[in-house]
C-alpha atoms as a PDB file:
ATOM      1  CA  UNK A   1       0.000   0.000   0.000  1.00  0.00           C
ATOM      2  CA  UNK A   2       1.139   3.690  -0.853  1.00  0.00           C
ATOM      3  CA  UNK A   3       0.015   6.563   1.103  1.00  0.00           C
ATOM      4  CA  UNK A   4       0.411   9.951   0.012  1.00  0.00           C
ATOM      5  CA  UNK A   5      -0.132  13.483   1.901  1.00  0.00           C
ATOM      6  CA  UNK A   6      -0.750  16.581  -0.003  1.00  0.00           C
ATOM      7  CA  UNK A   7       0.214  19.300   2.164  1.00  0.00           C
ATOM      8  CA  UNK A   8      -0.417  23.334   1.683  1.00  0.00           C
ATOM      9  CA  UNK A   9      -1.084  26.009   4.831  1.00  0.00           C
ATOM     10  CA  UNK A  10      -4.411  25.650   6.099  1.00  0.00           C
ATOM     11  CA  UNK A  11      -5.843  22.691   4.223  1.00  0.00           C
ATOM     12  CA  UNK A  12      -8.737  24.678   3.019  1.00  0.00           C
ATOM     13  CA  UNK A  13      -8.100  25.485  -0.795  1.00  0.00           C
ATOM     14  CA  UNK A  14      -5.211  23.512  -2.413  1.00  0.00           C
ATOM     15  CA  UNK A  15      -4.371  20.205  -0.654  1.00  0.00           C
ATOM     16  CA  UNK A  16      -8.358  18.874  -0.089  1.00  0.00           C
ATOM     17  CA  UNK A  17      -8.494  19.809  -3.947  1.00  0.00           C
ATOM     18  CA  UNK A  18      -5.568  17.336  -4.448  1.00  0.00           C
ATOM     19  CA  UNK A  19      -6.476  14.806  -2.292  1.00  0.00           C
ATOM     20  CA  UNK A  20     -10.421  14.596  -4.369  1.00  0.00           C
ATOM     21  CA  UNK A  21      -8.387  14.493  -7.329  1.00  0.00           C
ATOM     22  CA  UNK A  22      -6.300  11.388  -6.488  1.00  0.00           C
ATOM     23  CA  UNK A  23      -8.789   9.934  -4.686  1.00  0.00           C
ATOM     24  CA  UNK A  24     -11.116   9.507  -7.558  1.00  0.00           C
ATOM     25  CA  UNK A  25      -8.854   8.779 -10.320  1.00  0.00           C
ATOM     26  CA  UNK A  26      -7.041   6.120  -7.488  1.00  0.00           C
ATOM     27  CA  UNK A  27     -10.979   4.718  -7.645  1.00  0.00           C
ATOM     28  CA  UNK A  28     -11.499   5.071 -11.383  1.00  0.00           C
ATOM     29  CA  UNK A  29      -8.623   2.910 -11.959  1.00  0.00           C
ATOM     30  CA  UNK A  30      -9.662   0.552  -9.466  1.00  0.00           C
ATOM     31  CA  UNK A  31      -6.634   0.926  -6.795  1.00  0.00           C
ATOM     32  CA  UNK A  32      -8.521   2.019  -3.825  1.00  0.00           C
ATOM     33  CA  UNK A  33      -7.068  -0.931  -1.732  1.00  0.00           C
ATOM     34  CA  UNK A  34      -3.199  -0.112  -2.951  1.00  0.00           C
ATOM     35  CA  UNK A  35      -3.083   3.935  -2.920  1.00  0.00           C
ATOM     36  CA  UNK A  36      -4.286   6.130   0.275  1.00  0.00           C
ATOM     37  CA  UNK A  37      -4.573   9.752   0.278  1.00  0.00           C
ATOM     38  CA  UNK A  38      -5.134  12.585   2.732  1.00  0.00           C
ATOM     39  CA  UNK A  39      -4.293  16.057   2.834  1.00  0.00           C
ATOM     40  CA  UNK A  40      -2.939  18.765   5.680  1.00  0.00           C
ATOM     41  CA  UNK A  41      -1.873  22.169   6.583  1.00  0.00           C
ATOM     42  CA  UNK A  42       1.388  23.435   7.986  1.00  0.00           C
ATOM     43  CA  UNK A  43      -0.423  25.933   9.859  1.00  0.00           C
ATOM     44  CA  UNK A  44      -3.611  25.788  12.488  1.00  0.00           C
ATOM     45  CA  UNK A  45      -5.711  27.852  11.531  1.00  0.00           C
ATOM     46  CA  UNK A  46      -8.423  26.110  10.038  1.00  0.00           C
ATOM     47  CA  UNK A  47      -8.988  22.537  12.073  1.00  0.00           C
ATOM     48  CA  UNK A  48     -11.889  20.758  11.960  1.00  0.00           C
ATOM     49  CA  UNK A  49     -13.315  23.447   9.192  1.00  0.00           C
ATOM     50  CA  UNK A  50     -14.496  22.137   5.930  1.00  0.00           C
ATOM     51  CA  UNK A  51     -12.873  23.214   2.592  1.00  0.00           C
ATOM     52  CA  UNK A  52     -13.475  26.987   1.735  1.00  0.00           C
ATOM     53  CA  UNK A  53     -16.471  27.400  -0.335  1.00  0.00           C
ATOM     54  CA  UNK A  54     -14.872  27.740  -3.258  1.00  0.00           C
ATOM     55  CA  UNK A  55     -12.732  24.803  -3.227  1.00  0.00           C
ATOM     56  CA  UNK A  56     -16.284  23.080  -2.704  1.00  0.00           C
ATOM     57  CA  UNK A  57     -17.457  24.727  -5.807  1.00  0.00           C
ATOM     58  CA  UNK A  58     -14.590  23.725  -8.205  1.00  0.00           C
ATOM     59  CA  UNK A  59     -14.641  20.342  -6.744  1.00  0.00           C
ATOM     60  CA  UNK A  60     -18.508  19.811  -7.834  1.00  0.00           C
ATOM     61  CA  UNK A  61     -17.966  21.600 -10.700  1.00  0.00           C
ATOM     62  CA  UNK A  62     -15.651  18.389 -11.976  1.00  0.00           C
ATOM     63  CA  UNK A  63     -17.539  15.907  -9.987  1.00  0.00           C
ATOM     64  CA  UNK A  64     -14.908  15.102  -7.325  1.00  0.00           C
ATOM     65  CA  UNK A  65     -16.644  14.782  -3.764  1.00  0.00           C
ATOM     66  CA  UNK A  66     -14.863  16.195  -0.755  1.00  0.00           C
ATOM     67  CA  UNK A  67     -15.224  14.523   2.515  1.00  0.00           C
ATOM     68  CA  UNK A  68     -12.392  16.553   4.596  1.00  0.00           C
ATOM     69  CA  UNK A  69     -12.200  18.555   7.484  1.00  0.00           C
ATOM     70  CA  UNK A  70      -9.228  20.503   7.526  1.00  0.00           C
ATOM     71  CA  UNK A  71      -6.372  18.981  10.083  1.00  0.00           C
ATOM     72  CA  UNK A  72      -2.561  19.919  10.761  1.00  0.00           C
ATOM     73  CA  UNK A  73       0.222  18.156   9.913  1.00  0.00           C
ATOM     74  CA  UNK A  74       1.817  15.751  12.129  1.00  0.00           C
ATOM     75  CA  UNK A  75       4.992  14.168  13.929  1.00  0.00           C
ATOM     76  CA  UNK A  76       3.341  10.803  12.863  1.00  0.00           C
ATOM     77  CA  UNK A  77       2.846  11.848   9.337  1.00  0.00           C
ATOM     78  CA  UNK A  78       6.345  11.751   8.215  1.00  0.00           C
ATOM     79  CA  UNK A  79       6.445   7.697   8.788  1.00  0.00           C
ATOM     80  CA  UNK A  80       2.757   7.330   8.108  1.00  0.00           C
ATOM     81  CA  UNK A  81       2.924   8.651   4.529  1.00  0.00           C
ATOM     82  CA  UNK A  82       5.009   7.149   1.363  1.00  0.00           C
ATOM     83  CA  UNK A  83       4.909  10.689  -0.197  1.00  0.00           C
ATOM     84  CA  UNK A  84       4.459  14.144   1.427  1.00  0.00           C
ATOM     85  CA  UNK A  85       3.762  16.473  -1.153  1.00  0.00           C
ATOM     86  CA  UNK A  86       3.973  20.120  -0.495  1.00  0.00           C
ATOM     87  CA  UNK A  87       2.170  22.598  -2.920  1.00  0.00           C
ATOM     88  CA  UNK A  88       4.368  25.331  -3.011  1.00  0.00           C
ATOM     89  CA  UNK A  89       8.117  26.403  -1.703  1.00  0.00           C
ATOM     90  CA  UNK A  90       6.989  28.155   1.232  1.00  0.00           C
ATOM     91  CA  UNK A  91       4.834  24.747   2.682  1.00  0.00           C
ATOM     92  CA  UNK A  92       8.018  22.767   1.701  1.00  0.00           C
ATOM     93  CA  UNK A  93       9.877  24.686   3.847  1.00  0.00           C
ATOM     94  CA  UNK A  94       7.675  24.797   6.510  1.00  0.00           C
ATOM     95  CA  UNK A  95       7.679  20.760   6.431  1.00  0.00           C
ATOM     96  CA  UNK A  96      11.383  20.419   6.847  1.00  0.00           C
ATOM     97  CA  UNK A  97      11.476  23.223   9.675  1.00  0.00           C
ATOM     98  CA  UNK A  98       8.814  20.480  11.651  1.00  0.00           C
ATOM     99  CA  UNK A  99      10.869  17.500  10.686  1.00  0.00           C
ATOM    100  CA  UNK A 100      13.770  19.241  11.592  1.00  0.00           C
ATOM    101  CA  UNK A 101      12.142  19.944  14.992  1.00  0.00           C
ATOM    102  CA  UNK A 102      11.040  16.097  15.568  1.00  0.00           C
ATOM    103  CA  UNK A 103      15.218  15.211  14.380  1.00  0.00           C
ATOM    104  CA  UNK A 104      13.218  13.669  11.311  1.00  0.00           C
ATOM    105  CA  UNK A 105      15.314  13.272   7.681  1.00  0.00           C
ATOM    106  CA  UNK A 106      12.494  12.899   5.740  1.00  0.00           C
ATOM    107  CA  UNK A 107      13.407  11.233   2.007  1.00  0.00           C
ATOM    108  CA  UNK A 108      10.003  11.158   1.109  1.00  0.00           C
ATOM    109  CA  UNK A 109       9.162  15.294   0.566  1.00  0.00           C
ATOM    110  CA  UNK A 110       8.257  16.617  -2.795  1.00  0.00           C
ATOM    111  CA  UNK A 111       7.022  19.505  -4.620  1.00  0.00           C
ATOM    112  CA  UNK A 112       4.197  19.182  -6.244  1.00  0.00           C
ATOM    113  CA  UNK A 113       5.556  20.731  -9.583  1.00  0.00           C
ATOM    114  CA  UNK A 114       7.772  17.340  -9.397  1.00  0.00           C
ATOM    115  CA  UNK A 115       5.289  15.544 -10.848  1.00  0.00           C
ATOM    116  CA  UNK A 116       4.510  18.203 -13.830  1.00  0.00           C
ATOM    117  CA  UNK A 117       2.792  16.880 -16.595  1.00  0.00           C
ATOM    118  CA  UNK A 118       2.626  18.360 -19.756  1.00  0.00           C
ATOM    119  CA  UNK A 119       2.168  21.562 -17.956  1.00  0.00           C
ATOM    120  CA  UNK A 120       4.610  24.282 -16.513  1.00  0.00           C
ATOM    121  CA  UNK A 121       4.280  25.905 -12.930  1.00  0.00           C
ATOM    122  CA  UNK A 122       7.049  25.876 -10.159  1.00  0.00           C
ATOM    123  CA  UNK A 123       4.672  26.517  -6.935  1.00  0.00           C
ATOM    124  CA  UNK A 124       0.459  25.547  -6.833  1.00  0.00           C
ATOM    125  CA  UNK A 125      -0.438  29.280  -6.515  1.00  0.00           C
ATOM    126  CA  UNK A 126      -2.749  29.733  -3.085  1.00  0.00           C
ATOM    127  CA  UNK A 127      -6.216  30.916  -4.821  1.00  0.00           C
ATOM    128  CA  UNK A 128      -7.658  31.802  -1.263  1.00  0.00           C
ATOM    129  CA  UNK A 129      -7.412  35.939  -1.994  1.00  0.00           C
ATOM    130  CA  UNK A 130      -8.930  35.598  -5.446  1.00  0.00           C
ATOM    131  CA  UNK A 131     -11.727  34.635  -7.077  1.00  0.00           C
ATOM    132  CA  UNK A 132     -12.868  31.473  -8.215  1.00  0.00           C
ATOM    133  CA  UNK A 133     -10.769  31.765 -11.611  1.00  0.00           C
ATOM    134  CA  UNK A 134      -7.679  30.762  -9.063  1.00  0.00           C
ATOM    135  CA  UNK A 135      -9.557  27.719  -8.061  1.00  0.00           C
ATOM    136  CA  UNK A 136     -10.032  26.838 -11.878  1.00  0.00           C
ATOM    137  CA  UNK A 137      -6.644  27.758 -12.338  1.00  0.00           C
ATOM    138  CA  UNK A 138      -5.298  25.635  -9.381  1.00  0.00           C
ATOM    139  CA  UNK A 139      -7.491  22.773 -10.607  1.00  0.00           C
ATOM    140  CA  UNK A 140      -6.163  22.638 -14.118  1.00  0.00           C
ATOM    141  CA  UNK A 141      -2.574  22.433 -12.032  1.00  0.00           C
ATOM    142  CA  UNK A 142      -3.305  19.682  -9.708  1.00  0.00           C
ATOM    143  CA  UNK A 143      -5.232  17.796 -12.450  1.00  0.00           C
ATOM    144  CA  UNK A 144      -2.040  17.325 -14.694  1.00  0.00           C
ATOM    145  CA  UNK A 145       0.267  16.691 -12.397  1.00  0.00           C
ATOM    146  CA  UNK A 146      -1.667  14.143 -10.308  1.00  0.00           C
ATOM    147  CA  UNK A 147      -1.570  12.366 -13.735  1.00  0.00           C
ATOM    148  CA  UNK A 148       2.080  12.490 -13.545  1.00  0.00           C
ATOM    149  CA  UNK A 149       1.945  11.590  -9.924  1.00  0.00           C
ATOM    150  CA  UNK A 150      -0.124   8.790 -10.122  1.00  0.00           C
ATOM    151  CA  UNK A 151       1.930   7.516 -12.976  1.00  0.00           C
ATOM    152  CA  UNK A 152       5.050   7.069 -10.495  1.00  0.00           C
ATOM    153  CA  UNK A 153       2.484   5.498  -7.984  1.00  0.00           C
ATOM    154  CA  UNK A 154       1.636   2.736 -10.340  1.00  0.00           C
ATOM    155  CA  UNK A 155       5.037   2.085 -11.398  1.00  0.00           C
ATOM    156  CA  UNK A 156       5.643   1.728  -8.133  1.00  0.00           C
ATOM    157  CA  UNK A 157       2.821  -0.680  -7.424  1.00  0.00           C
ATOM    158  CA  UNK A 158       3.936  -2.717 -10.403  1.00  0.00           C
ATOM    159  CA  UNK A 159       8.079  -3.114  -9.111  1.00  0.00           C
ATOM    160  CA  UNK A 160       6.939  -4.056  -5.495  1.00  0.00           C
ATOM    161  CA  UNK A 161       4.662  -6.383  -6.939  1.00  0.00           C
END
């Protein structure tokens, strides 16, 4: 089994967006049992809320259904989770400042403009000040390179048999 934890600041906007997007192509190709996803924040500041409004919106707009309420990241996550995926520079750092707290080397951080896929971007852009044309925009991101993602998952899956 893989696990994977998208991570952005308060787990409102980007990261629940990822996780619905993983989560149902993970089911569409029939790999609920082998692949795991969640999301988190760095920061605290919105625990236990659901995703903002927006997020909701762009979410049923593509027909991706988000059960999350919004949760920080923690100690346990860096040896629960086979990837931690940070949406931006800023969240990556913020990551490695924790595990560097807790005396943890994590090996299994990434950006999620690692996984680009046909589309160019260095940081997911935080569409929480905007209007909903950043959640499109952040969408269209996340959609692409969770294809590229999930491409390393599965062969993954495939060489550990």
């Amino acid at each position: 089994m893989i696990k994977v934890l998208f991570v952005c600041l308060g787990n409102i906007c980007r990261s629940p967006l990822a996780e619905a997007i993983l989560t149902q192509k993970v089911k569409e190709r029939g790999l609920s049992k082998s692949i795991v996803v969640d999301s988190c924040g760095t920061s605290d500041f919105h625990i236990g809320e659901l995703p903002d409004d927006r997020t909701l919106a762009c979410a049923a707009k593509h027909q991706l259904n988000i059960q999350h309420r919004g949760r920080q990241i923690l100690r346990s996550d860096f040896k629960g989770f086979d990837y931690l995926i940070a949406m931006d520079s800023s969240n990556l750092e913020n990551v490695q400042k924790l595990a560097g707290k807790y005396k943890i080397m994590p090996k299994n951080l990434f950006l999620m403009s690692n996984f680009k896929n046909g589309i160019e971007f260095n940081d997911v852009p935080d569409p929480y000040y905007g209007g909903e044309e950043g959640f499109e925009e952040v969408y269209e991101i996340l959609n692409a390179s969770i294809d590229g993602l999930l491409q390393t998952l599965e062969k993954e899956l495939v060489k550990n048999g």
